[in-house]
Protein backbone atom coordinates (compact mmCIF):
# COMPACT_ATOMS: atom_id res chain seq x y z
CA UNK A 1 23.29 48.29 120.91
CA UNK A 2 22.69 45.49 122.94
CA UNK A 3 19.04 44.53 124.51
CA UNK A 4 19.59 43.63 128.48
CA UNK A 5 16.97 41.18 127.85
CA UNK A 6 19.41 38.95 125.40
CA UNK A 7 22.75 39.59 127.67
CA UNK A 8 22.76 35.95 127.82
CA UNK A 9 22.41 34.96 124.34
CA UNK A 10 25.02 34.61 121.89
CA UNK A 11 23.78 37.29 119.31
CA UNK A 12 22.43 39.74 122.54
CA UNK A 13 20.73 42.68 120.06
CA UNK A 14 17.02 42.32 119.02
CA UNK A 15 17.66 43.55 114.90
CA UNK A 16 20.01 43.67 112.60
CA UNK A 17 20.75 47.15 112.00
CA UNK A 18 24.35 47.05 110.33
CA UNK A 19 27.67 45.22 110.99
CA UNK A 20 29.26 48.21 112.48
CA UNK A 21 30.39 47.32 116.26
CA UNK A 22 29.64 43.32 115.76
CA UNK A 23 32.56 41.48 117.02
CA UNK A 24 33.82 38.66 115.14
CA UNK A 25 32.51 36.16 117.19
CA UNK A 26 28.63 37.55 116.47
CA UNK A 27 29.56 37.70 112.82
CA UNK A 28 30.73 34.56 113.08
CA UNK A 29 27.48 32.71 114.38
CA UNK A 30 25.41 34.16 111.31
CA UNK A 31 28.46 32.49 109.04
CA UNK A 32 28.46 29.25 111.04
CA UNK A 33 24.69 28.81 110.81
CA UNK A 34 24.35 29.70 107.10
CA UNK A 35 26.65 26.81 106.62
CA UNK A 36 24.33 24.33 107.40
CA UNK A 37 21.28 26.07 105.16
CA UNK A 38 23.43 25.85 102.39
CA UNK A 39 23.44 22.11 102.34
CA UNK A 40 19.91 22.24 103.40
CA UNK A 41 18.91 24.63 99.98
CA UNK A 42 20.71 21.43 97.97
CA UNK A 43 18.54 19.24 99.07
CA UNK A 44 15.62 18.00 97.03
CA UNK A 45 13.04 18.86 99.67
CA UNK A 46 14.58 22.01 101.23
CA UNK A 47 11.35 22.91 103.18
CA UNK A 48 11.59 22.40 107.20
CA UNK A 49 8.69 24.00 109.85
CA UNK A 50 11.06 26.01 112.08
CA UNK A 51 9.16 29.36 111.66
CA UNK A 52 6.05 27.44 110.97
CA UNK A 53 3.06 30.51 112.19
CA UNK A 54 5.99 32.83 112.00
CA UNK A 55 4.82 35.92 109.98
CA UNK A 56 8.05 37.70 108.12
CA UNK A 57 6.71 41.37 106.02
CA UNK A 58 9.47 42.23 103.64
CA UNK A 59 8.46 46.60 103.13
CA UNK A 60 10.63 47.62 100.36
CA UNK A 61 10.83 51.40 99.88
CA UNK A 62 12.93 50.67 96.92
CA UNK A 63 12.70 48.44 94.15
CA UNK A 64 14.76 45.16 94.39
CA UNK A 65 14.64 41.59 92.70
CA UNK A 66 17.27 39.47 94.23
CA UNK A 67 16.89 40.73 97.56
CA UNK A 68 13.56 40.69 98.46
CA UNK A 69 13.10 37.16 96.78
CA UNK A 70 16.33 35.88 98.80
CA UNK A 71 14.49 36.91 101.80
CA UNK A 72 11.07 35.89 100.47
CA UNK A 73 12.72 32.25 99.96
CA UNK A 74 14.29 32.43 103.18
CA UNK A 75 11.74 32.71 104.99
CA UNK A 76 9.42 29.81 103.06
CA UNK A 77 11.98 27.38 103.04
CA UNK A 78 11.83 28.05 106.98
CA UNK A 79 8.00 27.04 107.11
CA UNK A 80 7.13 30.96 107.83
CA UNK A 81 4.11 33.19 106.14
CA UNK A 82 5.84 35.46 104.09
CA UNK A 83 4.02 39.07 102.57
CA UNK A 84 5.80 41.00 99.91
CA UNK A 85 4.84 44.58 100.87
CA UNK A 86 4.04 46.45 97.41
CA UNK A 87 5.11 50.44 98.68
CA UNK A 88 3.58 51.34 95.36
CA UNK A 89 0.18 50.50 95.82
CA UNK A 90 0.28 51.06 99.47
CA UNK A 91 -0.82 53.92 101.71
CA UNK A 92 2.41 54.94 102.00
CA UNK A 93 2.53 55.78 98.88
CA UNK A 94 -0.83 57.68 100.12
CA UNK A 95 0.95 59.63 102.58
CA UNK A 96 1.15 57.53 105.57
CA UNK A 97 4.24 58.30 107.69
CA UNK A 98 6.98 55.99 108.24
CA UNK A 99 5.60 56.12 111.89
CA UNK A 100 1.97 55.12 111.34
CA UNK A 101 3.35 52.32 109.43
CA UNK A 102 5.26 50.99 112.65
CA UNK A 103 1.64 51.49 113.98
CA UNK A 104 -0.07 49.39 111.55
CA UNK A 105 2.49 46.85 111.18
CA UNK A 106 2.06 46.55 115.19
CA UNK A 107 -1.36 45.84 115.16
CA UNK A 108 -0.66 42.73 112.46
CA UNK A 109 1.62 41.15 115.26
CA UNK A 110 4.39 40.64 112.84
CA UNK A 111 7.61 38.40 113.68
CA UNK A 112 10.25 40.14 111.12
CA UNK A 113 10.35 42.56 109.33
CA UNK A 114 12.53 43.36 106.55
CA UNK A 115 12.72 46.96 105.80
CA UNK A 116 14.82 48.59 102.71
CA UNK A 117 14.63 52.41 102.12
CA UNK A 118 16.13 54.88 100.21
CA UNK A 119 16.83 56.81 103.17
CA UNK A 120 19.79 56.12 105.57
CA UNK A 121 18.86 55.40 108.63
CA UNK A 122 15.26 55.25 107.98
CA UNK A 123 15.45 51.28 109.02
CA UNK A 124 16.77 52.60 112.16
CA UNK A 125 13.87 54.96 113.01
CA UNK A 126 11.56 52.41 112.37
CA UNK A 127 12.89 49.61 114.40
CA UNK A 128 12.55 51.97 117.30
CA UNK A 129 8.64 52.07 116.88
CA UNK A 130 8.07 48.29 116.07
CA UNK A 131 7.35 45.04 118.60
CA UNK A 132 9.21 42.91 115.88
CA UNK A 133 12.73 42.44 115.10
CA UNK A 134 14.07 44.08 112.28
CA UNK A 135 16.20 43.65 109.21
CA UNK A 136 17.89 46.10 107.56
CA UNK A 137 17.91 44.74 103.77
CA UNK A 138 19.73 48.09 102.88
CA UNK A 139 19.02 51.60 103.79
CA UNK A 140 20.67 54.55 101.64
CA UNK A 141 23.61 54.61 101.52
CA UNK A 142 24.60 53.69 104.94
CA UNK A 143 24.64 50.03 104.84
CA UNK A 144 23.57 46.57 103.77
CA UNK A 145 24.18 43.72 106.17
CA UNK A 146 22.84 40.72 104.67
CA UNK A 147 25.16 41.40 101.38
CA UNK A 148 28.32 41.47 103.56
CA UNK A 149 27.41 38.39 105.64
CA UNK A 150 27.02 36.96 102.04
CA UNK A 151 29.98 37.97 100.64
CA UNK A 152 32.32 36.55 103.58
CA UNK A 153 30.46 33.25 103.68
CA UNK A 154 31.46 33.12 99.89
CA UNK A 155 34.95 34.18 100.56
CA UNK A 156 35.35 31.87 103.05
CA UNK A 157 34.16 28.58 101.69
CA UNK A 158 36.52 29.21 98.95
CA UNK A 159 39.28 30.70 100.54
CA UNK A 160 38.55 29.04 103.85
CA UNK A 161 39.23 32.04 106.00
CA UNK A 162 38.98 35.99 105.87
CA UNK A 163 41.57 36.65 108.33
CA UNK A 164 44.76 37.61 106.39
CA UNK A 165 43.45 38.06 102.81
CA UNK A 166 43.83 41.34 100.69
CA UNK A 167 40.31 42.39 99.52
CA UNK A 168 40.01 45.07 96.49
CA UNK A 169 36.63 46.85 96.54
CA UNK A 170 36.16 48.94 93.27
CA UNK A 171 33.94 51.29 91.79
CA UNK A 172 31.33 53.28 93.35
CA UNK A 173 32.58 53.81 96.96
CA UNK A 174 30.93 56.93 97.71
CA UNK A 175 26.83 55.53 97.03
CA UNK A 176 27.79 52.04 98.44
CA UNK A 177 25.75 50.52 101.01
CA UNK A 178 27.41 47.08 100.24
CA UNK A 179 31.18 49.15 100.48
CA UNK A 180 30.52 50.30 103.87
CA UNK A 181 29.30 47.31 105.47
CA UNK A 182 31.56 45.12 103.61
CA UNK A 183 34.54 47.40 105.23
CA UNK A 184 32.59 46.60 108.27
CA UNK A 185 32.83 43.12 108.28
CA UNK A 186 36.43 42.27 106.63
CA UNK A 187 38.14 44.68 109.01
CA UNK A 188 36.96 43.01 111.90
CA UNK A 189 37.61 39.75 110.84
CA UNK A 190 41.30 40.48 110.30
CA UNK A 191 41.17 41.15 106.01
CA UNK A 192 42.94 43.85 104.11
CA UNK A 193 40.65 45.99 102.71
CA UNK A 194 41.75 48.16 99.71
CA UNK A 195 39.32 50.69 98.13
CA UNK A 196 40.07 52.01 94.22
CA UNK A 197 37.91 53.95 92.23
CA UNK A 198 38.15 57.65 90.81
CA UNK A 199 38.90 60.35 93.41
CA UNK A 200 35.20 61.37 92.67
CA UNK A 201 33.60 58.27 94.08
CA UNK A 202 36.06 57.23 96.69
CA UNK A 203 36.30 59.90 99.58
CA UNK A 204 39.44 60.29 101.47
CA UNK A 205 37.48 59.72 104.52
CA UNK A 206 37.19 55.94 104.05
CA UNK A 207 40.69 56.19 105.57
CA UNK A 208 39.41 56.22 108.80
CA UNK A 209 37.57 53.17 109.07
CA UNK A 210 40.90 51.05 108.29
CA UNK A 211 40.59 50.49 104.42
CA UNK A 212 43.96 51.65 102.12
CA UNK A 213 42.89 54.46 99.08
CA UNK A 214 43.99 53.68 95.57
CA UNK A 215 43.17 55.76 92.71
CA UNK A 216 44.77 53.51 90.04
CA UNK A 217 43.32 50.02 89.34
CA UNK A 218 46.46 48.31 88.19
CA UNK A 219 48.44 49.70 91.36
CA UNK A 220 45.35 48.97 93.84
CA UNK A 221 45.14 45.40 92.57
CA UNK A 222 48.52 44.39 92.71
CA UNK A 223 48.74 41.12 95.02
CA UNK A 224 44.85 41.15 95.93
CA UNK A 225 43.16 37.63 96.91
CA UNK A 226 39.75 39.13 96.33
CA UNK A 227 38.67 41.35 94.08
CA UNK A 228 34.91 42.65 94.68
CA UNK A 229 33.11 44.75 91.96
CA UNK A 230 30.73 47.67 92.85
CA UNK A 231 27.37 48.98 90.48
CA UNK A 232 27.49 52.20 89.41
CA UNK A 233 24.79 53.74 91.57
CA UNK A 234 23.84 56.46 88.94
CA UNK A 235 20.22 57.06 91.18
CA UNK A 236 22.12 58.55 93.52
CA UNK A 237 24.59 60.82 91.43
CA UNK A 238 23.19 64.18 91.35
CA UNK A 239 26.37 65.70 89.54
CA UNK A 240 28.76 64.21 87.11
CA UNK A 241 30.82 62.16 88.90
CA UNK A 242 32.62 60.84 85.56
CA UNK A 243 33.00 62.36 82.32
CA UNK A 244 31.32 59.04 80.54
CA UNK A 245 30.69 55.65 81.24
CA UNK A 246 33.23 54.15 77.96
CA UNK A 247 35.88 56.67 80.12
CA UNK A 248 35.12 55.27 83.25
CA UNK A 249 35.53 51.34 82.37
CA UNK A 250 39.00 52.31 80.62
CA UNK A 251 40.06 52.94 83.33
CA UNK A 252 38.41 51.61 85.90
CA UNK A 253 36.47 48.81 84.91
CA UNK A 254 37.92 45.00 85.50
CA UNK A 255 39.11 43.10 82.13
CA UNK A 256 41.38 40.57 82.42
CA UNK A 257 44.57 43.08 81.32
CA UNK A 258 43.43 44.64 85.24
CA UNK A 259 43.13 41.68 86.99
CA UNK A 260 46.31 40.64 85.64
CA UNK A 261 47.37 42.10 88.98
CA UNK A 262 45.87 40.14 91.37
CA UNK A 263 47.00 36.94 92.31
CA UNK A 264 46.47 34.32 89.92
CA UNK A 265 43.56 33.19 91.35
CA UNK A 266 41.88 36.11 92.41
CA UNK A 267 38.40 35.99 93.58
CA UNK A 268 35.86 38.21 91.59
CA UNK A 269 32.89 38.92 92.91
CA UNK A 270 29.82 41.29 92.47
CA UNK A 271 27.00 42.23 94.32
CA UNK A 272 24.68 42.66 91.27
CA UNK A 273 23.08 43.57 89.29
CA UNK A 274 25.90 43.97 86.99
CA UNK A 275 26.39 46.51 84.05
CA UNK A 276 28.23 44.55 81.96
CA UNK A 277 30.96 46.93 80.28
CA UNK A 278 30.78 49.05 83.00
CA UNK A 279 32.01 47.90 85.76
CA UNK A 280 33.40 44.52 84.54
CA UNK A 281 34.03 42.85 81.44
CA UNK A 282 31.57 40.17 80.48
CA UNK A 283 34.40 37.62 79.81
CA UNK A 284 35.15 37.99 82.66
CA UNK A 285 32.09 37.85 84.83
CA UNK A 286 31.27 35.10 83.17
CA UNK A 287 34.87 33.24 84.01
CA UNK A 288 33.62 29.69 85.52
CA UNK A 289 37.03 29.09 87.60
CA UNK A 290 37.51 32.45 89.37
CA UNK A 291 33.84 34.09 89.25
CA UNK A 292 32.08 33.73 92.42
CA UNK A 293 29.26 36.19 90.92
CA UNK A 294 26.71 33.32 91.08
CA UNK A 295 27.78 31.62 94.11
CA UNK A 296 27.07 34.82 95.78
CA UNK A 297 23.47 34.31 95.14
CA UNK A 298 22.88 30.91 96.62
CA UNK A 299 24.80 31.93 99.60
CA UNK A 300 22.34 34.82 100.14
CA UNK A 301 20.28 32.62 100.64
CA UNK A 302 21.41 30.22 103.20
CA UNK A 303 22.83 33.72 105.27
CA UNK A 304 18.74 34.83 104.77
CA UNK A 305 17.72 31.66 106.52
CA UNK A 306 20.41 32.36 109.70
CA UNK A 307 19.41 35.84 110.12
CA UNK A 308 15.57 34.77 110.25
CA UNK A 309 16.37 31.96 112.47
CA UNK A 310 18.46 34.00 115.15
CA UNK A 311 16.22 36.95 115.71
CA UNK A 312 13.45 34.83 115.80
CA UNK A 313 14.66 32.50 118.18
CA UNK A 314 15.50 36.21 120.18
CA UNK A 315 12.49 37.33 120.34
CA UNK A 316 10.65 34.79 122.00
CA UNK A 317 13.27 35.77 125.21
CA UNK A 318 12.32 39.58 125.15
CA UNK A 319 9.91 42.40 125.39
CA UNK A 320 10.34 45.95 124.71
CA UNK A 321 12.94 47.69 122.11
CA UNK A 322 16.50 47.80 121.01
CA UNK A 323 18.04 50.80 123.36
């Protein structure tokens, strides 16, 4: 929800919670801006003092490599103090509450912090009890919205626009974070969004938020421009959702006799990390012409840098909380 405070500002909200109710034009400024840090990150000395006495706390509930150092690299290369929050070894893990946390974190005057937990909407909860802004880096399995700015700043630097384009998200639907706010995001800004997986792992209810169902790889990936690649999130299964995995990447895993489908110059992406013969085919993972896989990482990044810039430069314009 917006904060009265920002009304006037082009991103008017005080965290970033989720993509779900951003209009395109506030996705759009996060794209636009990462633009520029991705030229920036190319550079030889890609150090500048924008956040300089900034202090960004990355809290990470759950364990995460790429993430946490996108954001940890973000926020250096921005001239801010960054601390890496180890939950492990903190009193959290001593039975501190999620709200004497907030408390704590309070009394360190932080700018930013960046909050994943393996509870949906646990980010939430806690933005409502902090002075800082807030970034969810991925809570549950409700949503991730750094990954899906990501992920359209990829497609669109090689596609050159999302508006129009028939997006095939496979795999593990029902666990996905990335899924949802990827759904989010490409439905807003005019894409297709097509959802294929076994009936176990992609819920009928998806319907409603405007993506097509396909229960067949080769039928769901028939004309796609992008096809996106989802982890199996076996932490989360608590049942057999699969009878095994060699069963599961016969039929639903992408080698090239699958993405034979798509257009001929399909997209592939992945939000990593990938199990390779799982949930794609090393070959092609590894395909230098149509694999985006690595691309993805550099432009998490740049998007990293644009988040941190924007609700920093908000919060010097309000007081109080998100309502």
């Amino acid at each position: 929800m917006k904060d009265d405070a920002l009304d006037n500002t082009p991103y008017p909200h005080r965290h970033l919670l989720g993509i779900e109710g951003l209009p395109p034009n506030e996705i759009s400024l996060f794209l636009d801006l990462a633009e520029s840090y991705v030229e920036q990150n190319r550079q030889t000395n890609k150090t500048g003092a924008l956040l300089q006495g900034r202090t960004i706390i990355n809290l990470f509930f759950e364990d995460s490599t790429r993430t946490r150092t996108s954001f940890e690299l973000a926020g250096k290369r921005l001239g801010s103090d960054v601390i890496n929050m180890s939950v492990a070894t903190s009193s959290i893990k001593k039975g501190e509450t999620l709200i004497d946390t907030a408390m704590t974190l309070n009394a360190m005057h932080t700018d930013v912090l960046v909050v994943r937990h393996n509870q949906s909407g646990a980010v939430k909860l806690l933005s409502e009890k902090v002075n800082c802004a807030v970034i969810n880096a991925g809570d549950g399995s409700h949503e991730h919205p750094t990954q899906a700015l990501l992920d359209a700043l990829t497609i669109r630097r090689r596609r050159g626009k999302l508006a129009g384009l028939t997006v095939a998200i496979c795999g593990d639907i029902q666990h996905s974070r990335v899924a949802r706010s990827n759904i989010y995001l490409l439905t807003t800004m005019g894409a297709r969004v097509r959802l294929i997986g076994p009936r176990t792992l992609v819920p009928s209810t998806f319907a409603h938020l405007g993506a097509e169902i396909f229960y067949d790889m080769n039928e769901g990936l028939k004309d796609c421009d992008i096809v996106m690649m989802l982890r199996l999130q076996t932490e989360r299964m608590h049942s057999n959702f699969f009878p095994s995995v060699r069963e599961y990447f016969h039929f639903f895993g992408l080698d090239y006799e699958k993405l034979s489908n798509a257009k001929e110059d399909a997209l592939i992406m992945h939000p990593g990390p990938m199990n390779r013969g799982v949930e794609i085919d090393s070959e092609v993972a590894d395909d230098i012409g149509r694999s985006a896989i690595r691309e993805q990482v550099e432009m998490g990044v740049a998007v990293r840098m644009a988040c941190l810039e924007i609700l920093t430069r908000n919060s010097t314009q309000t007081v109080g909380k998100e309502s």
